[in-house]
Protein backbone atom coordinates (compact mmCIF):
# COMPACT_ATOMS: atom_id res chain seq x y z
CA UNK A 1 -52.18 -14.64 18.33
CA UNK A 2 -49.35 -12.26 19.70
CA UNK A 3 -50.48 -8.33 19.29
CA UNK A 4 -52.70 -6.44 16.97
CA UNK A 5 -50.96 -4.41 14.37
CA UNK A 6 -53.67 -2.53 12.81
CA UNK A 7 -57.29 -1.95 12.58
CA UNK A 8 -59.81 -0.88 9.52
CA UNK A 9 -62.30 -0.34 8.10
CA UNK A 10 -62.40 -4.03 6.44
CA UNK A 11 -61.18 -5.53 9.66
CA UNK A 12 -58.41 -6.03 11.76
CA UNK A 13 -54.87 -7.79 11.51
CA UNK A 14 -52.84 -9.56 14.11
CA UNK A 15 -49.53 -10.66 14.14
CA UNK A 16 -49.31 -14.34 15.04
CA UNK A 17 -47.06 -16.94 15.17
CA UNK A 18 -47.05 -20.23 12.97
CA UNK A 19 -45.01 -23.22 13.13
CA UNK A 20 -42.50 -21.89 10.53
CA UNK A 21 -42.21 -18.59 11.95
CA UNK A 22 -44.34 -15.29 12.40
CA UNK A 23 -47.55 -14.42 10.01
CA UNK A 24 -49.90 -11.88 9.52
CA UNK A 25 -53.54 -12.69 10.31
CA UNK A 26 -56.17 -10.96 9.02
CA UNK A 27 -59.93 -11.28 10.80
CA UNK A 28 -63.51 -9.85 9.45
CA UNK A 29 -66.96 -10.16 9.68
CA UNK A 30 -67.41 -9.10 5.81
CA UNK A 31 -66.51 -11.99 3.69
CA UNK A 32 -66.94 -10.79 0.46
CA UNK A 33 -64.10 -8.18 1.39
CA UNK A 34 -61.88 -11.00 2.70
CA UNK A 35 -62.36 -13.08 -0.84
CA UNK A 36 -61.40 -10.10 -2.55
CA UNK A 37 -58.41 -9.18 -0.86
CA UNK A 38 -57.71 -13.16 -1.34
CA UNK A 39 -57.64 -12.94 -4.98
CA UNK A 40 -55.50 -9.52 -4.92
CA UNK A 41 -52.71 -11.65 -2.81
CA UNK A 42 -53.12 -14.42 -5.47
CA UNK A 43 -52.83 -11.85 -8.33
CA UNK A 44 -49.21 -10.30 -6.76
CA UNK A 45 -48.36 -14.32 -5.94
CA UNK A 46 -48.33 -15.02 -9.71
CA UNK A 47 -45.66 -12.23 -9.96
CA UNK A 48 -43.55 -12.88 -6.91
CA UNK A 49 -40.34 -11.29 -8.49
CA UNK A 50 -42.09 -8.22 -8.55
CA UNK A 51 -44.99 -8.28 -5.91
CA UNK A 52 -45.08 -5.11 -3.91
CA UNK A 53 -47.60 -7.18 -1.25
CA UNK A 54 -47.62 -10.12 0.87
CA UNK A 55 -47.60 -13.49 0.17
CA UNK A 56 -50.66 -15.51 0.72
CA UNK A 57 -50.52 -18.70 2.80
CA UNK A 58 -54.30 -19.59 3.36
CA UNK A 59 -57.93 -18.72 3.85
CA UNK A 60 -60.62 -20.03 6.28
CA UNK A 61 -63.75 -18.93 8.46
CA UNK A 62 -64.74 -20.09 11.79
CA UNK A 63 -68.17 -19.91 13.64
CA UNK A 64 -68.85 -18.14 17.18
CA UNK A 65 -71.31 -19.63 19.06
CA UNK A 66 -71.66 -17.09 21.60
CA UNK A 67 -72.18 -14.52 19.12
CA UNK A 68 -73.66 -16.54 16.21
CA UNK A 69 -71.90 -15.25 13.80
CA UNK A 70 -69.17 -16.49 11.41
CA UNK A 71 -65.82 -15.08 11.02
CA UNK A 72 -63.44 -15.16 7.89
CA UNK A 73 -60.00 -14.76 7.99
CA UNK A 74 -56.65 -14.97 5.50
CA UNK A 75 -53.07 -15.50 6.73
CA UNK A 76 -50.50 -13.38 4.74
CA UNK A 77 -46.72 -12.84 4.85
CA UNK A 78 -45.73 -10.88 8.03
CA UNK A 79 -43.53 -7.61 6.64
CA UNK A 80 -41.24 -5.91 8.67
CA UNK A 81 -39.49 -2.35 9.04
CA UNK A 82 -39.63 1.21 8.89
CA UNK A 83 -43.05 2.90 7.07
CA UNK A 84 -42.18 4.87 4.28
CA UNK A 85 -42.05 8.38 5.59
CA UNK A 86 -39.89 6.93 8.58
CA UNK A 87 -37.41 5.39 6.30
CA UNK A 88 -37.30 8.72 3.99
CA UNK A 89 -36.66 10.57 7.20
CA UNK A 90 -33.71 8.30 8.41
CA UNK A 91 -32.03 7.47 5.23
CA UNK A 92 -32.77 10.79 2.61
CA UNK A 93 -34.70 12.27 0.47
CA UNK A 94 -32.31 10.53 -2.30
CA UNK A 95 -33.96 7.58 -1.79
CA UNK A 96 -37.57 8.66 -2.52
CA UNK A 97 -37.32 8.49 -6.76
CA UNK A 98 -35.65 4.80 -5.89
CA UNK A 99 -38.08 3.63 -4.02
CA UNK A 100 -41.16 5.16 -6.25
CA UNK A 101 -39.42 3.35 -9.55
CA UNK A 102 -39.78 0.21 -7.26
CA UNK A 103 -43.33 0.83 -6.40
CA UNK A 104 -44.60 1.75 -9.95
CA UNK A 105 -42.94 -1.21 -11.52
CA UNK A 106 -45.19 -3.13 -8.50
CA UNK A 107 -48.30 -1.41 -9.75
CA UNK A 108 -47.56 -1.87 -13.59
CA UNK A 109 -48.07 -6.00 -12.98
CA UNK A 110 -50.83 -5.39 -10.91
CA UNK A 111 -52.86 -3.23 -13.66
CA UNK A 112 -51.70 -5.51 -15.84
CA UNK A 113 -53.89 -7.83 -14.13
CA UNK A 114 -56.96 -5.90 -13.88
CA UNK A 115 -56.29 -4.23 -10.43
CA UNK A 116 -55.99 -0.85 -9.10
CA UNK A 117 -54.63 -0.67 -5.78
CA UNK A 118 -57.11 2.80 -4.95
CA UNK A 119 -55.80 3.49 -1.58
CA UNK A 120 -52.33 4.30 -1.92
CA UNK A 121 -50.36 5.81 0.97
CA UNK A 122 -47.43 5.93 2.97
CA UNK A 123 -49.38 4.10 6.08
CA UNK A 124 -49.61 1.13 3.46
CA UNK A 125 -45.75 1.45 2.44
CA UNK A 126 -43.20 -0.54 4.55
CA UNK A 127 -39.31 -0.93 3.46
CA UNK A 128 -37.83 -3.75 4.65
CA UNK A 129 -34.57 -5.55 3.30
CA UNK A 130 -31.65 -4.86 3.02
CA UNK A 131 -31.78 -4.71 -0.01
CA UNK A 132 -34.57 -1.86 -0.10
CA UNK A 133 -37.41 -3.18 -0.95
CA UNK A 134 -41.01 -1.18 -0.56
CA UNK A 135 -44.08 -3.33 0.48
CA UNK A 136 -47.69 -2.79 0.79
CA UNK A 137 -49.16 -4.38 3.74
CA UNK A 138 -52.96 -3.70 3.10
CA UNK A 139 -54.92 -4.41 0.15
CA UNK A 140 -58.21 -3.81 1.22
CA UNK A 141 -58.75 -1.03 -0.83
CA UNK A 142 -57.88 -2.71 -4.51
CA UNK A 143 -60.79 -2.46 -6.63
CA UNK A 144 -61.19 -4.52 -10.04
CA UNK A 145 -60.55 -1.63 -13.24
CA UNK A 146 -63.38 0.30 -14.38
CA UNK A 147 -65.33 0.14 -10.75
CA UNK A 148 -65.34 3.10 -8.48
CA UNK A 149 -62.61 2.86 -5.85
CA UNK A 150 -63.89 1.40 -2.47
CA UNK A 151 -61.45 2.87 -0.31
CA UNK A 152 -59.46 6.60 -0.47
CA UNK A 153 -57.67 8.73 1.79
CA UNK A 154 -58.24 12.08 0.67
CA UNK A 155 -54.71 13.97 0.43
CA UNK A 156 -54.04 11.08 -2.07
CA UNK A 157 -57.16 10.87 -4.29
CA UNK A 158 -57.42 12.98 -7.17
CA UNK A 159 -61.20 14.04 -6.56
CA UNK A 160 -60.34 15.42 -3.54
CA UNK A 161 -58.06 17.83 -5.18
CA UNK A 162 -60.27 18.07 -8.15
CA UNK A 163 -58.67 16.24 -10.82
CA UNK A 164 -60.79 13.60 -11.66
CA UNK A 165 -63.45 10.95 -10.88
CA UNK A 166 -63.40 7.60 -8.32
CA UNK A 167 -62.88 5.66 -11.29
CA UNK A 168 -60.14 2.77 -10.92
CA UNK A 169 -57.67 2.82 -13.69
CA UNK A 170 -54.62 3.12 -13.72
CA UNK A 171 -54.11 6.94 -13.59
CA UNK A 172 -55.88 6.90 -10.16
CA UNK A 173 -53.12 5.64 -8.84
CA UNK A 174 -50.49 7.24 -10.56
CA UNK A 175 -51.75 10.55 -9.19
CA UNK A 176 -51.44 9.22 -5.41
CA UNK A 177 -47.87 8.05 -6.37
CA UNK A 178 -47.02 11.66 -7.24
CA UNK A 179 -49.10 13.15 -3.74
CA UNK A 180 -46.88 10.29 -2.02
CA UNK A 181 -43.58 12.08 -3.23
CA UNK A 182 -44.77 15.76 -2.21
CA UNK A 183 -45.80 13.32 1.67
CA UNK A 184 -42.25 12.54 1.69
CA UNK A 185 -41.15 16.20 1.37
CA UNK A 186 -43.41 17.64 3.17
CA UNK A 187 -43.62 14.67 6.31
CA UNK A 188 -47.40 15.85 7.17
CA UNK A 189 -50.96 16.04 4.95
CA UNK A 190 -52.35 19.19 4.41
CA UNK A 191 -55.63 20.66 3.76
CA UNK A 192 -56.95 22.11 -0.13
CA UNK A 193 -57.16 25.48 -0.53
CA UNK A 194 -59.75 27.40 -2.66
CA UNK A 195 -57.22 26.75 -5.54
CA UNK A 196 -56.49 23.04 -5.29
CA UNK A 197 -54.24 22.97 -8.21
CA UNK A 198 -52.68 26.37 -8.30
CA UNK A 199 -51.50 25.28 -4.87
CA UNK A 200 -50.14 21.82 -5.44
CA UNK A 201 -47.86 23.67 -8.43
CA UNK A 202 -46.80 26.53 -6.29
CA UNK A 203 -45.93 23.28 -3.72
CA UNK A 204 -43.63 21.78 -6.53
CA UNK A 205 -42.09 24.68 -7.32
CA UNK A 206 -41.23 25.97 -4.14
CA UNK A 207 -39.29 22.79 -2.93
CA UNK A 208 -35.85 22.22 -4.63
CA UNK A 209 -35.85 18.42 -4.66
CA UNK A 210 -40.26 18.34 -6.09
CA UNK A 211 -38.95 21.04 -8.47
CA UNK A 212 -36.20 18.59 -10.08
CA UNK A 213 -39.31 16.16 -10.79
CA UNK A 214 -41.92 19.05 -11.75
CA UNK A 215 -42.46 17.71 -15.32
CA UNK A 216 -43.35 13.98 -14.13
CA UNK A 217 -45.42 15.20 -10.95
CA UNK A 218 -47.14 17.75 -13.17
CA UNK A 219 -47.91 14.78 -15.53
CA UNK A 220 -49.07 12.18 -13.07
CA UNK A 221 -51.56 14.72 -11.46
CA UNK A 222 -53.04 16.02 -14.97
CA UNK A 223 -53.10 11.97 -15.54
CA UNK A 224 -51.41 12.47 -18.60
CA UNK A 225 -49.52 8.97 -18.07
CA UNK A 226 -51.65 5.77 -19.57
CA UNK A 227 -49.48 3.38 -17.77
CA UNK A 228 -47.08 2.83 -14.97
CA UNK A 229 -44.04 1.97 -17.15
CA UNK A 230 -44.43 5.28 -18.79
CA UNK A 231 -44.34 7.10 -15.45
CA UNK A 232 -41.81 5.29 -14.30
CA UNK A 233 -39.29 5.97 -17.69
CA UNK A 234 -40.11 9.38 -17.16
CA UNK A 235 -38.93 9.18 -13.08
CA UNK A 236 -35.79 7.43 -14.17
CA UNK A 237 -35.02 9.78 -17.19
CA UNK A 238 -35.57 12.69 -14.46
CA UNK A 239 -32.93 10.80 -11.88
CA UNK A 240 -30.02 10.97 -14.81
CA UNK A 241 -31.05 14.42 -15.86
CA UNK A 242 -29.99 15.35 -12.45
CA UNK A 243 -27.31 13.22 -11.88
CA UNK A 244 -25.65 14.45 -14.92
CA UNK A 245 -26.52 18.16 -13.48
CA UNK A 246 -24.60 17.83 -10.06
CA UNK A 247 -21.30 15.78 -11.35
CA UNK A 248 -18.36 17.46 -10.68
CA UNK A 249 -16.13 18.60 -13.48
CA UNK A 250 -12.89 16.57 -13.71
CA UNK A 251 -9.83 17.16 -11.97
CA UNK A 252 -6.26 17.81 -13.36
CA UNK A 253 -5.29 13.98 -12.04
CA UNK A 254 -8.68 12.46 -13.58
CA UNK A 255 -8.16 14.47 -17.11
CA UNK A 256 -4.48 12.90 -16.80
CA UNK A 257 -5.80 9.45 -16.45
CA UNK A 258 -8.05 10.01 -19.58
CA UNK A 259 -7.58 9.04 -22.99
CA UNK A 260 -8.13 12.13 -24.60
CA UNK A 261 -5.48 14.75 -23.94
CA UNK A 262 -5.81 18.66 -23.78
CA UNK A 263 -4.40 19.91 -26.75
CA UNK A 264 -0.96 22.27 -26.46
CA UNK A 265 -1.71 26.00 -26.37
CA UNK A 266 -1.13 27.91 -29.83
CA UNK A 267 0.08 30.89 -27.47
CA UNK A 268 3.24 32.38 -26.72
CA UNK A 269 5.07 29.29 -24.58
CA UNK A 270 4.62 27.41 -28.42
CA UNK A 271 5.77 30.48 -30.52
CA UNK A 272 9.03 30.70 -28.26
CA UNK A 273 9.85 27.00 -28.38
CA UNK A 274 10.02 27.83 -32.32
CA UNK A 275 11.94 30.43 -32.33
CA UNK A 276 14.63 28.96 -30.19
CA UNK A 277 14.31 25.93 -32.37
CA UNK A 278 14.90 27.78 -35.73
CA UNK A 279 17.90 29.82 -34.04
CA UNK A 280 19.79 26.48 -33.28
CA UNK A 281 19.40 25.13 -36.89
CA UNK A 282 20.50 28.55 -38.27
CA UNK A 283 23.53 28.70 -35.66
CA UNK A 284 24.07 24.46 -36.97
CA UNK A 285 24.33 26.01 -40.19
CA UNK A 286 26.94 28.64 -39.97
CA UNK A 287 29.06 26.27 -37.99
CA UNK A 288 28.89 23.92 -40.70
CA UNK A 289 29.58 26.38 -43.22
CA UNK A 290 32.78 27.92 -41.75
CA UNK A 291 33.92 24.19 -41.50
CA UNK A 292 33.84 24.15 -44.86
CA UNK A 293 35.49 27.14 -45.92
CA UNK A 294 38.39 27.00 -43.46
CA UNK A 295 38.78 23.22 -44.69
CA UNK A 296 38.52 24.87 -48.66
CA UNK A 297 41.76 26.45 -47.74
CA UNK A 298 43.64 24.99 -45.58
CA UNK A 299 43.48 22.46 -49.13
CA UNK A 300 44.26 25.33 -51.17
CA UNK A 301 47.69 26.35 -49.03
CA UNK A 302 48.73 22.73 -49.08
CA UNK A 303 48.47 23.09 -52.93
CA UNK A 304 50.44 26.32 -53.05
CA UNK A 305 53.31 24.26 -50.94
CA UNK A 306 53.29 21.41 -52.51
CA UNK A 307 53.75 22.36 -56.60
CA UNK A 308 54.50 26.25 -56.76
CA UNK A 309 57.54 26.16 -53.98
């Protein structure tokens, strides 16, 4: 056992070192809560391509003597770097959409599987890679579908804000995804105001880069989306809408590298260049005709020499 690294409500995790390298350890008195945060690792295990949490390594209790009592604990992957707001701040806000596509495709497996994850928040988001990779690293508060969640934060549950029950499906957490984007604008939680949802809309709209995703945000809180994938289509529709807003128009040099050419001008420089044209055909012309005529009788004289003299 080397340090703690956090503490809640469901217990508290260490860092610790193994004999392959350095693991999380996880240590409570509440066993049922460790057995269920056990079978959440083992759900994301069964999708490791696409697991947003840690891997499991094992489970096991031991017994205290001095204070009769027994104590469970799990060993998990240890995941390192930057929280999510901390990586936001360093790197842009430009990574926020790329890092929520990552994340929903992460919670689209596990509702697939009967999870919601409940208590979604930057404090449970760590990036680590490179590549960029977002990680949860705290499950405690996944709750099985159709139960009431177990575990919120209230700037990211929706009946805080008044848009809907406790109920674990998968818009729950669709509408903390959207309240983790305005976190990553807006770096600190704020409180409701007597107009909950007049004042998370005048939020979006105020702030140019929330504004660019108003549609989607406006959808995930009203929890208009039935599934992840359909948020997440909408997030990456929203990303080329505005990519295809900010491109520069070409350049003379890239328009000249193009296959398609600008047309010539129908304007003056084009009537002039026919003019010209149709001035040296008719001067061709007359130069050809006087050949002829002078050659007509010079023939003629030679005639006149030849059999009249």
């Amino acid at each position: 056992m080397l340090k703690q690294l956090g503490k809640g409500a469901n217990g508290i995790v260490y860092l610790a070192e193994a004999s392959d390298g350095l693991v999380a350890l996880k240590v409570s008195d509440d066993s049922m809560s460790i057995t269920s945060e056990v079978n959440v690792l083992k759900s994301f295990s069964k999708a490791q391509s696409r697991t947003m949490g840690p891997s499991f390594f094992d489970v096991d209790d031991a017994f205290v003597p001095s204070a009769k009592i027994n104590i469970s604990f799990y060993v998990m992957e240890y995941i390192e770097g930057p929280l999510l707001l901390q990586y936001v701040s360093q790197r842009g806000l430009e990574w926020v959409p790329v890092l929520m596509v990552q994340l929903l495709s992460s919670l689209s497996v596990l509702h697939q599987q009967g999870w919601i994850f409940g208590d979604l928040k930057p404090d449970n988001l760590i990036v680590n890679g490179p590549p960029a990779r977002i990680r949860c690293i705290d499950v405690g508060g996944t709750t099985k579908e159709g139960r009431s969640v177990k575990e919120y934060t209230e700037f990211f549950d929706r009946g805080y804000w008044g848009y809907g029950t406790r109920k674990a499906e998968p818009s729950y957490d669709l509408f903390a995804v959207a309240m983790i984007m305005i976190n990553c604008v807006h770096k600190k939680e704020f409180k409701k105001s007597h107009q909950p949802k007049e004042q998370l809309r005048s939020i979006i709209e105020g702030n140019p880069f929330l504004k660019k995703y108003k549609k989607v945000l406006m959808s995930a809180l009203n929890g208009d989306y039935q599934s992840a994938d359909a948020m997440k289509n909408d997030l990456l529709a929203a990303g080329r809408q505005n990519e295809r807003r900010k491109a520069p128009a070409p350049t003379s040099s890239q328009a000249s590298s193009g296959t398609q050419q600008p047309k010539p001008r129908q304007g003056k420089v084009t009537q002039t260049r026919y003019k010209a044209k149709k001035k040296a055909v008719q001067s061709s012309g007359l130069f050809e005709t006087t050949l002829i005529v002078i050659s007509v009788l010079a023939l003629y004289f030679a005639y006149i020499v030849l059999f009249l003299i």
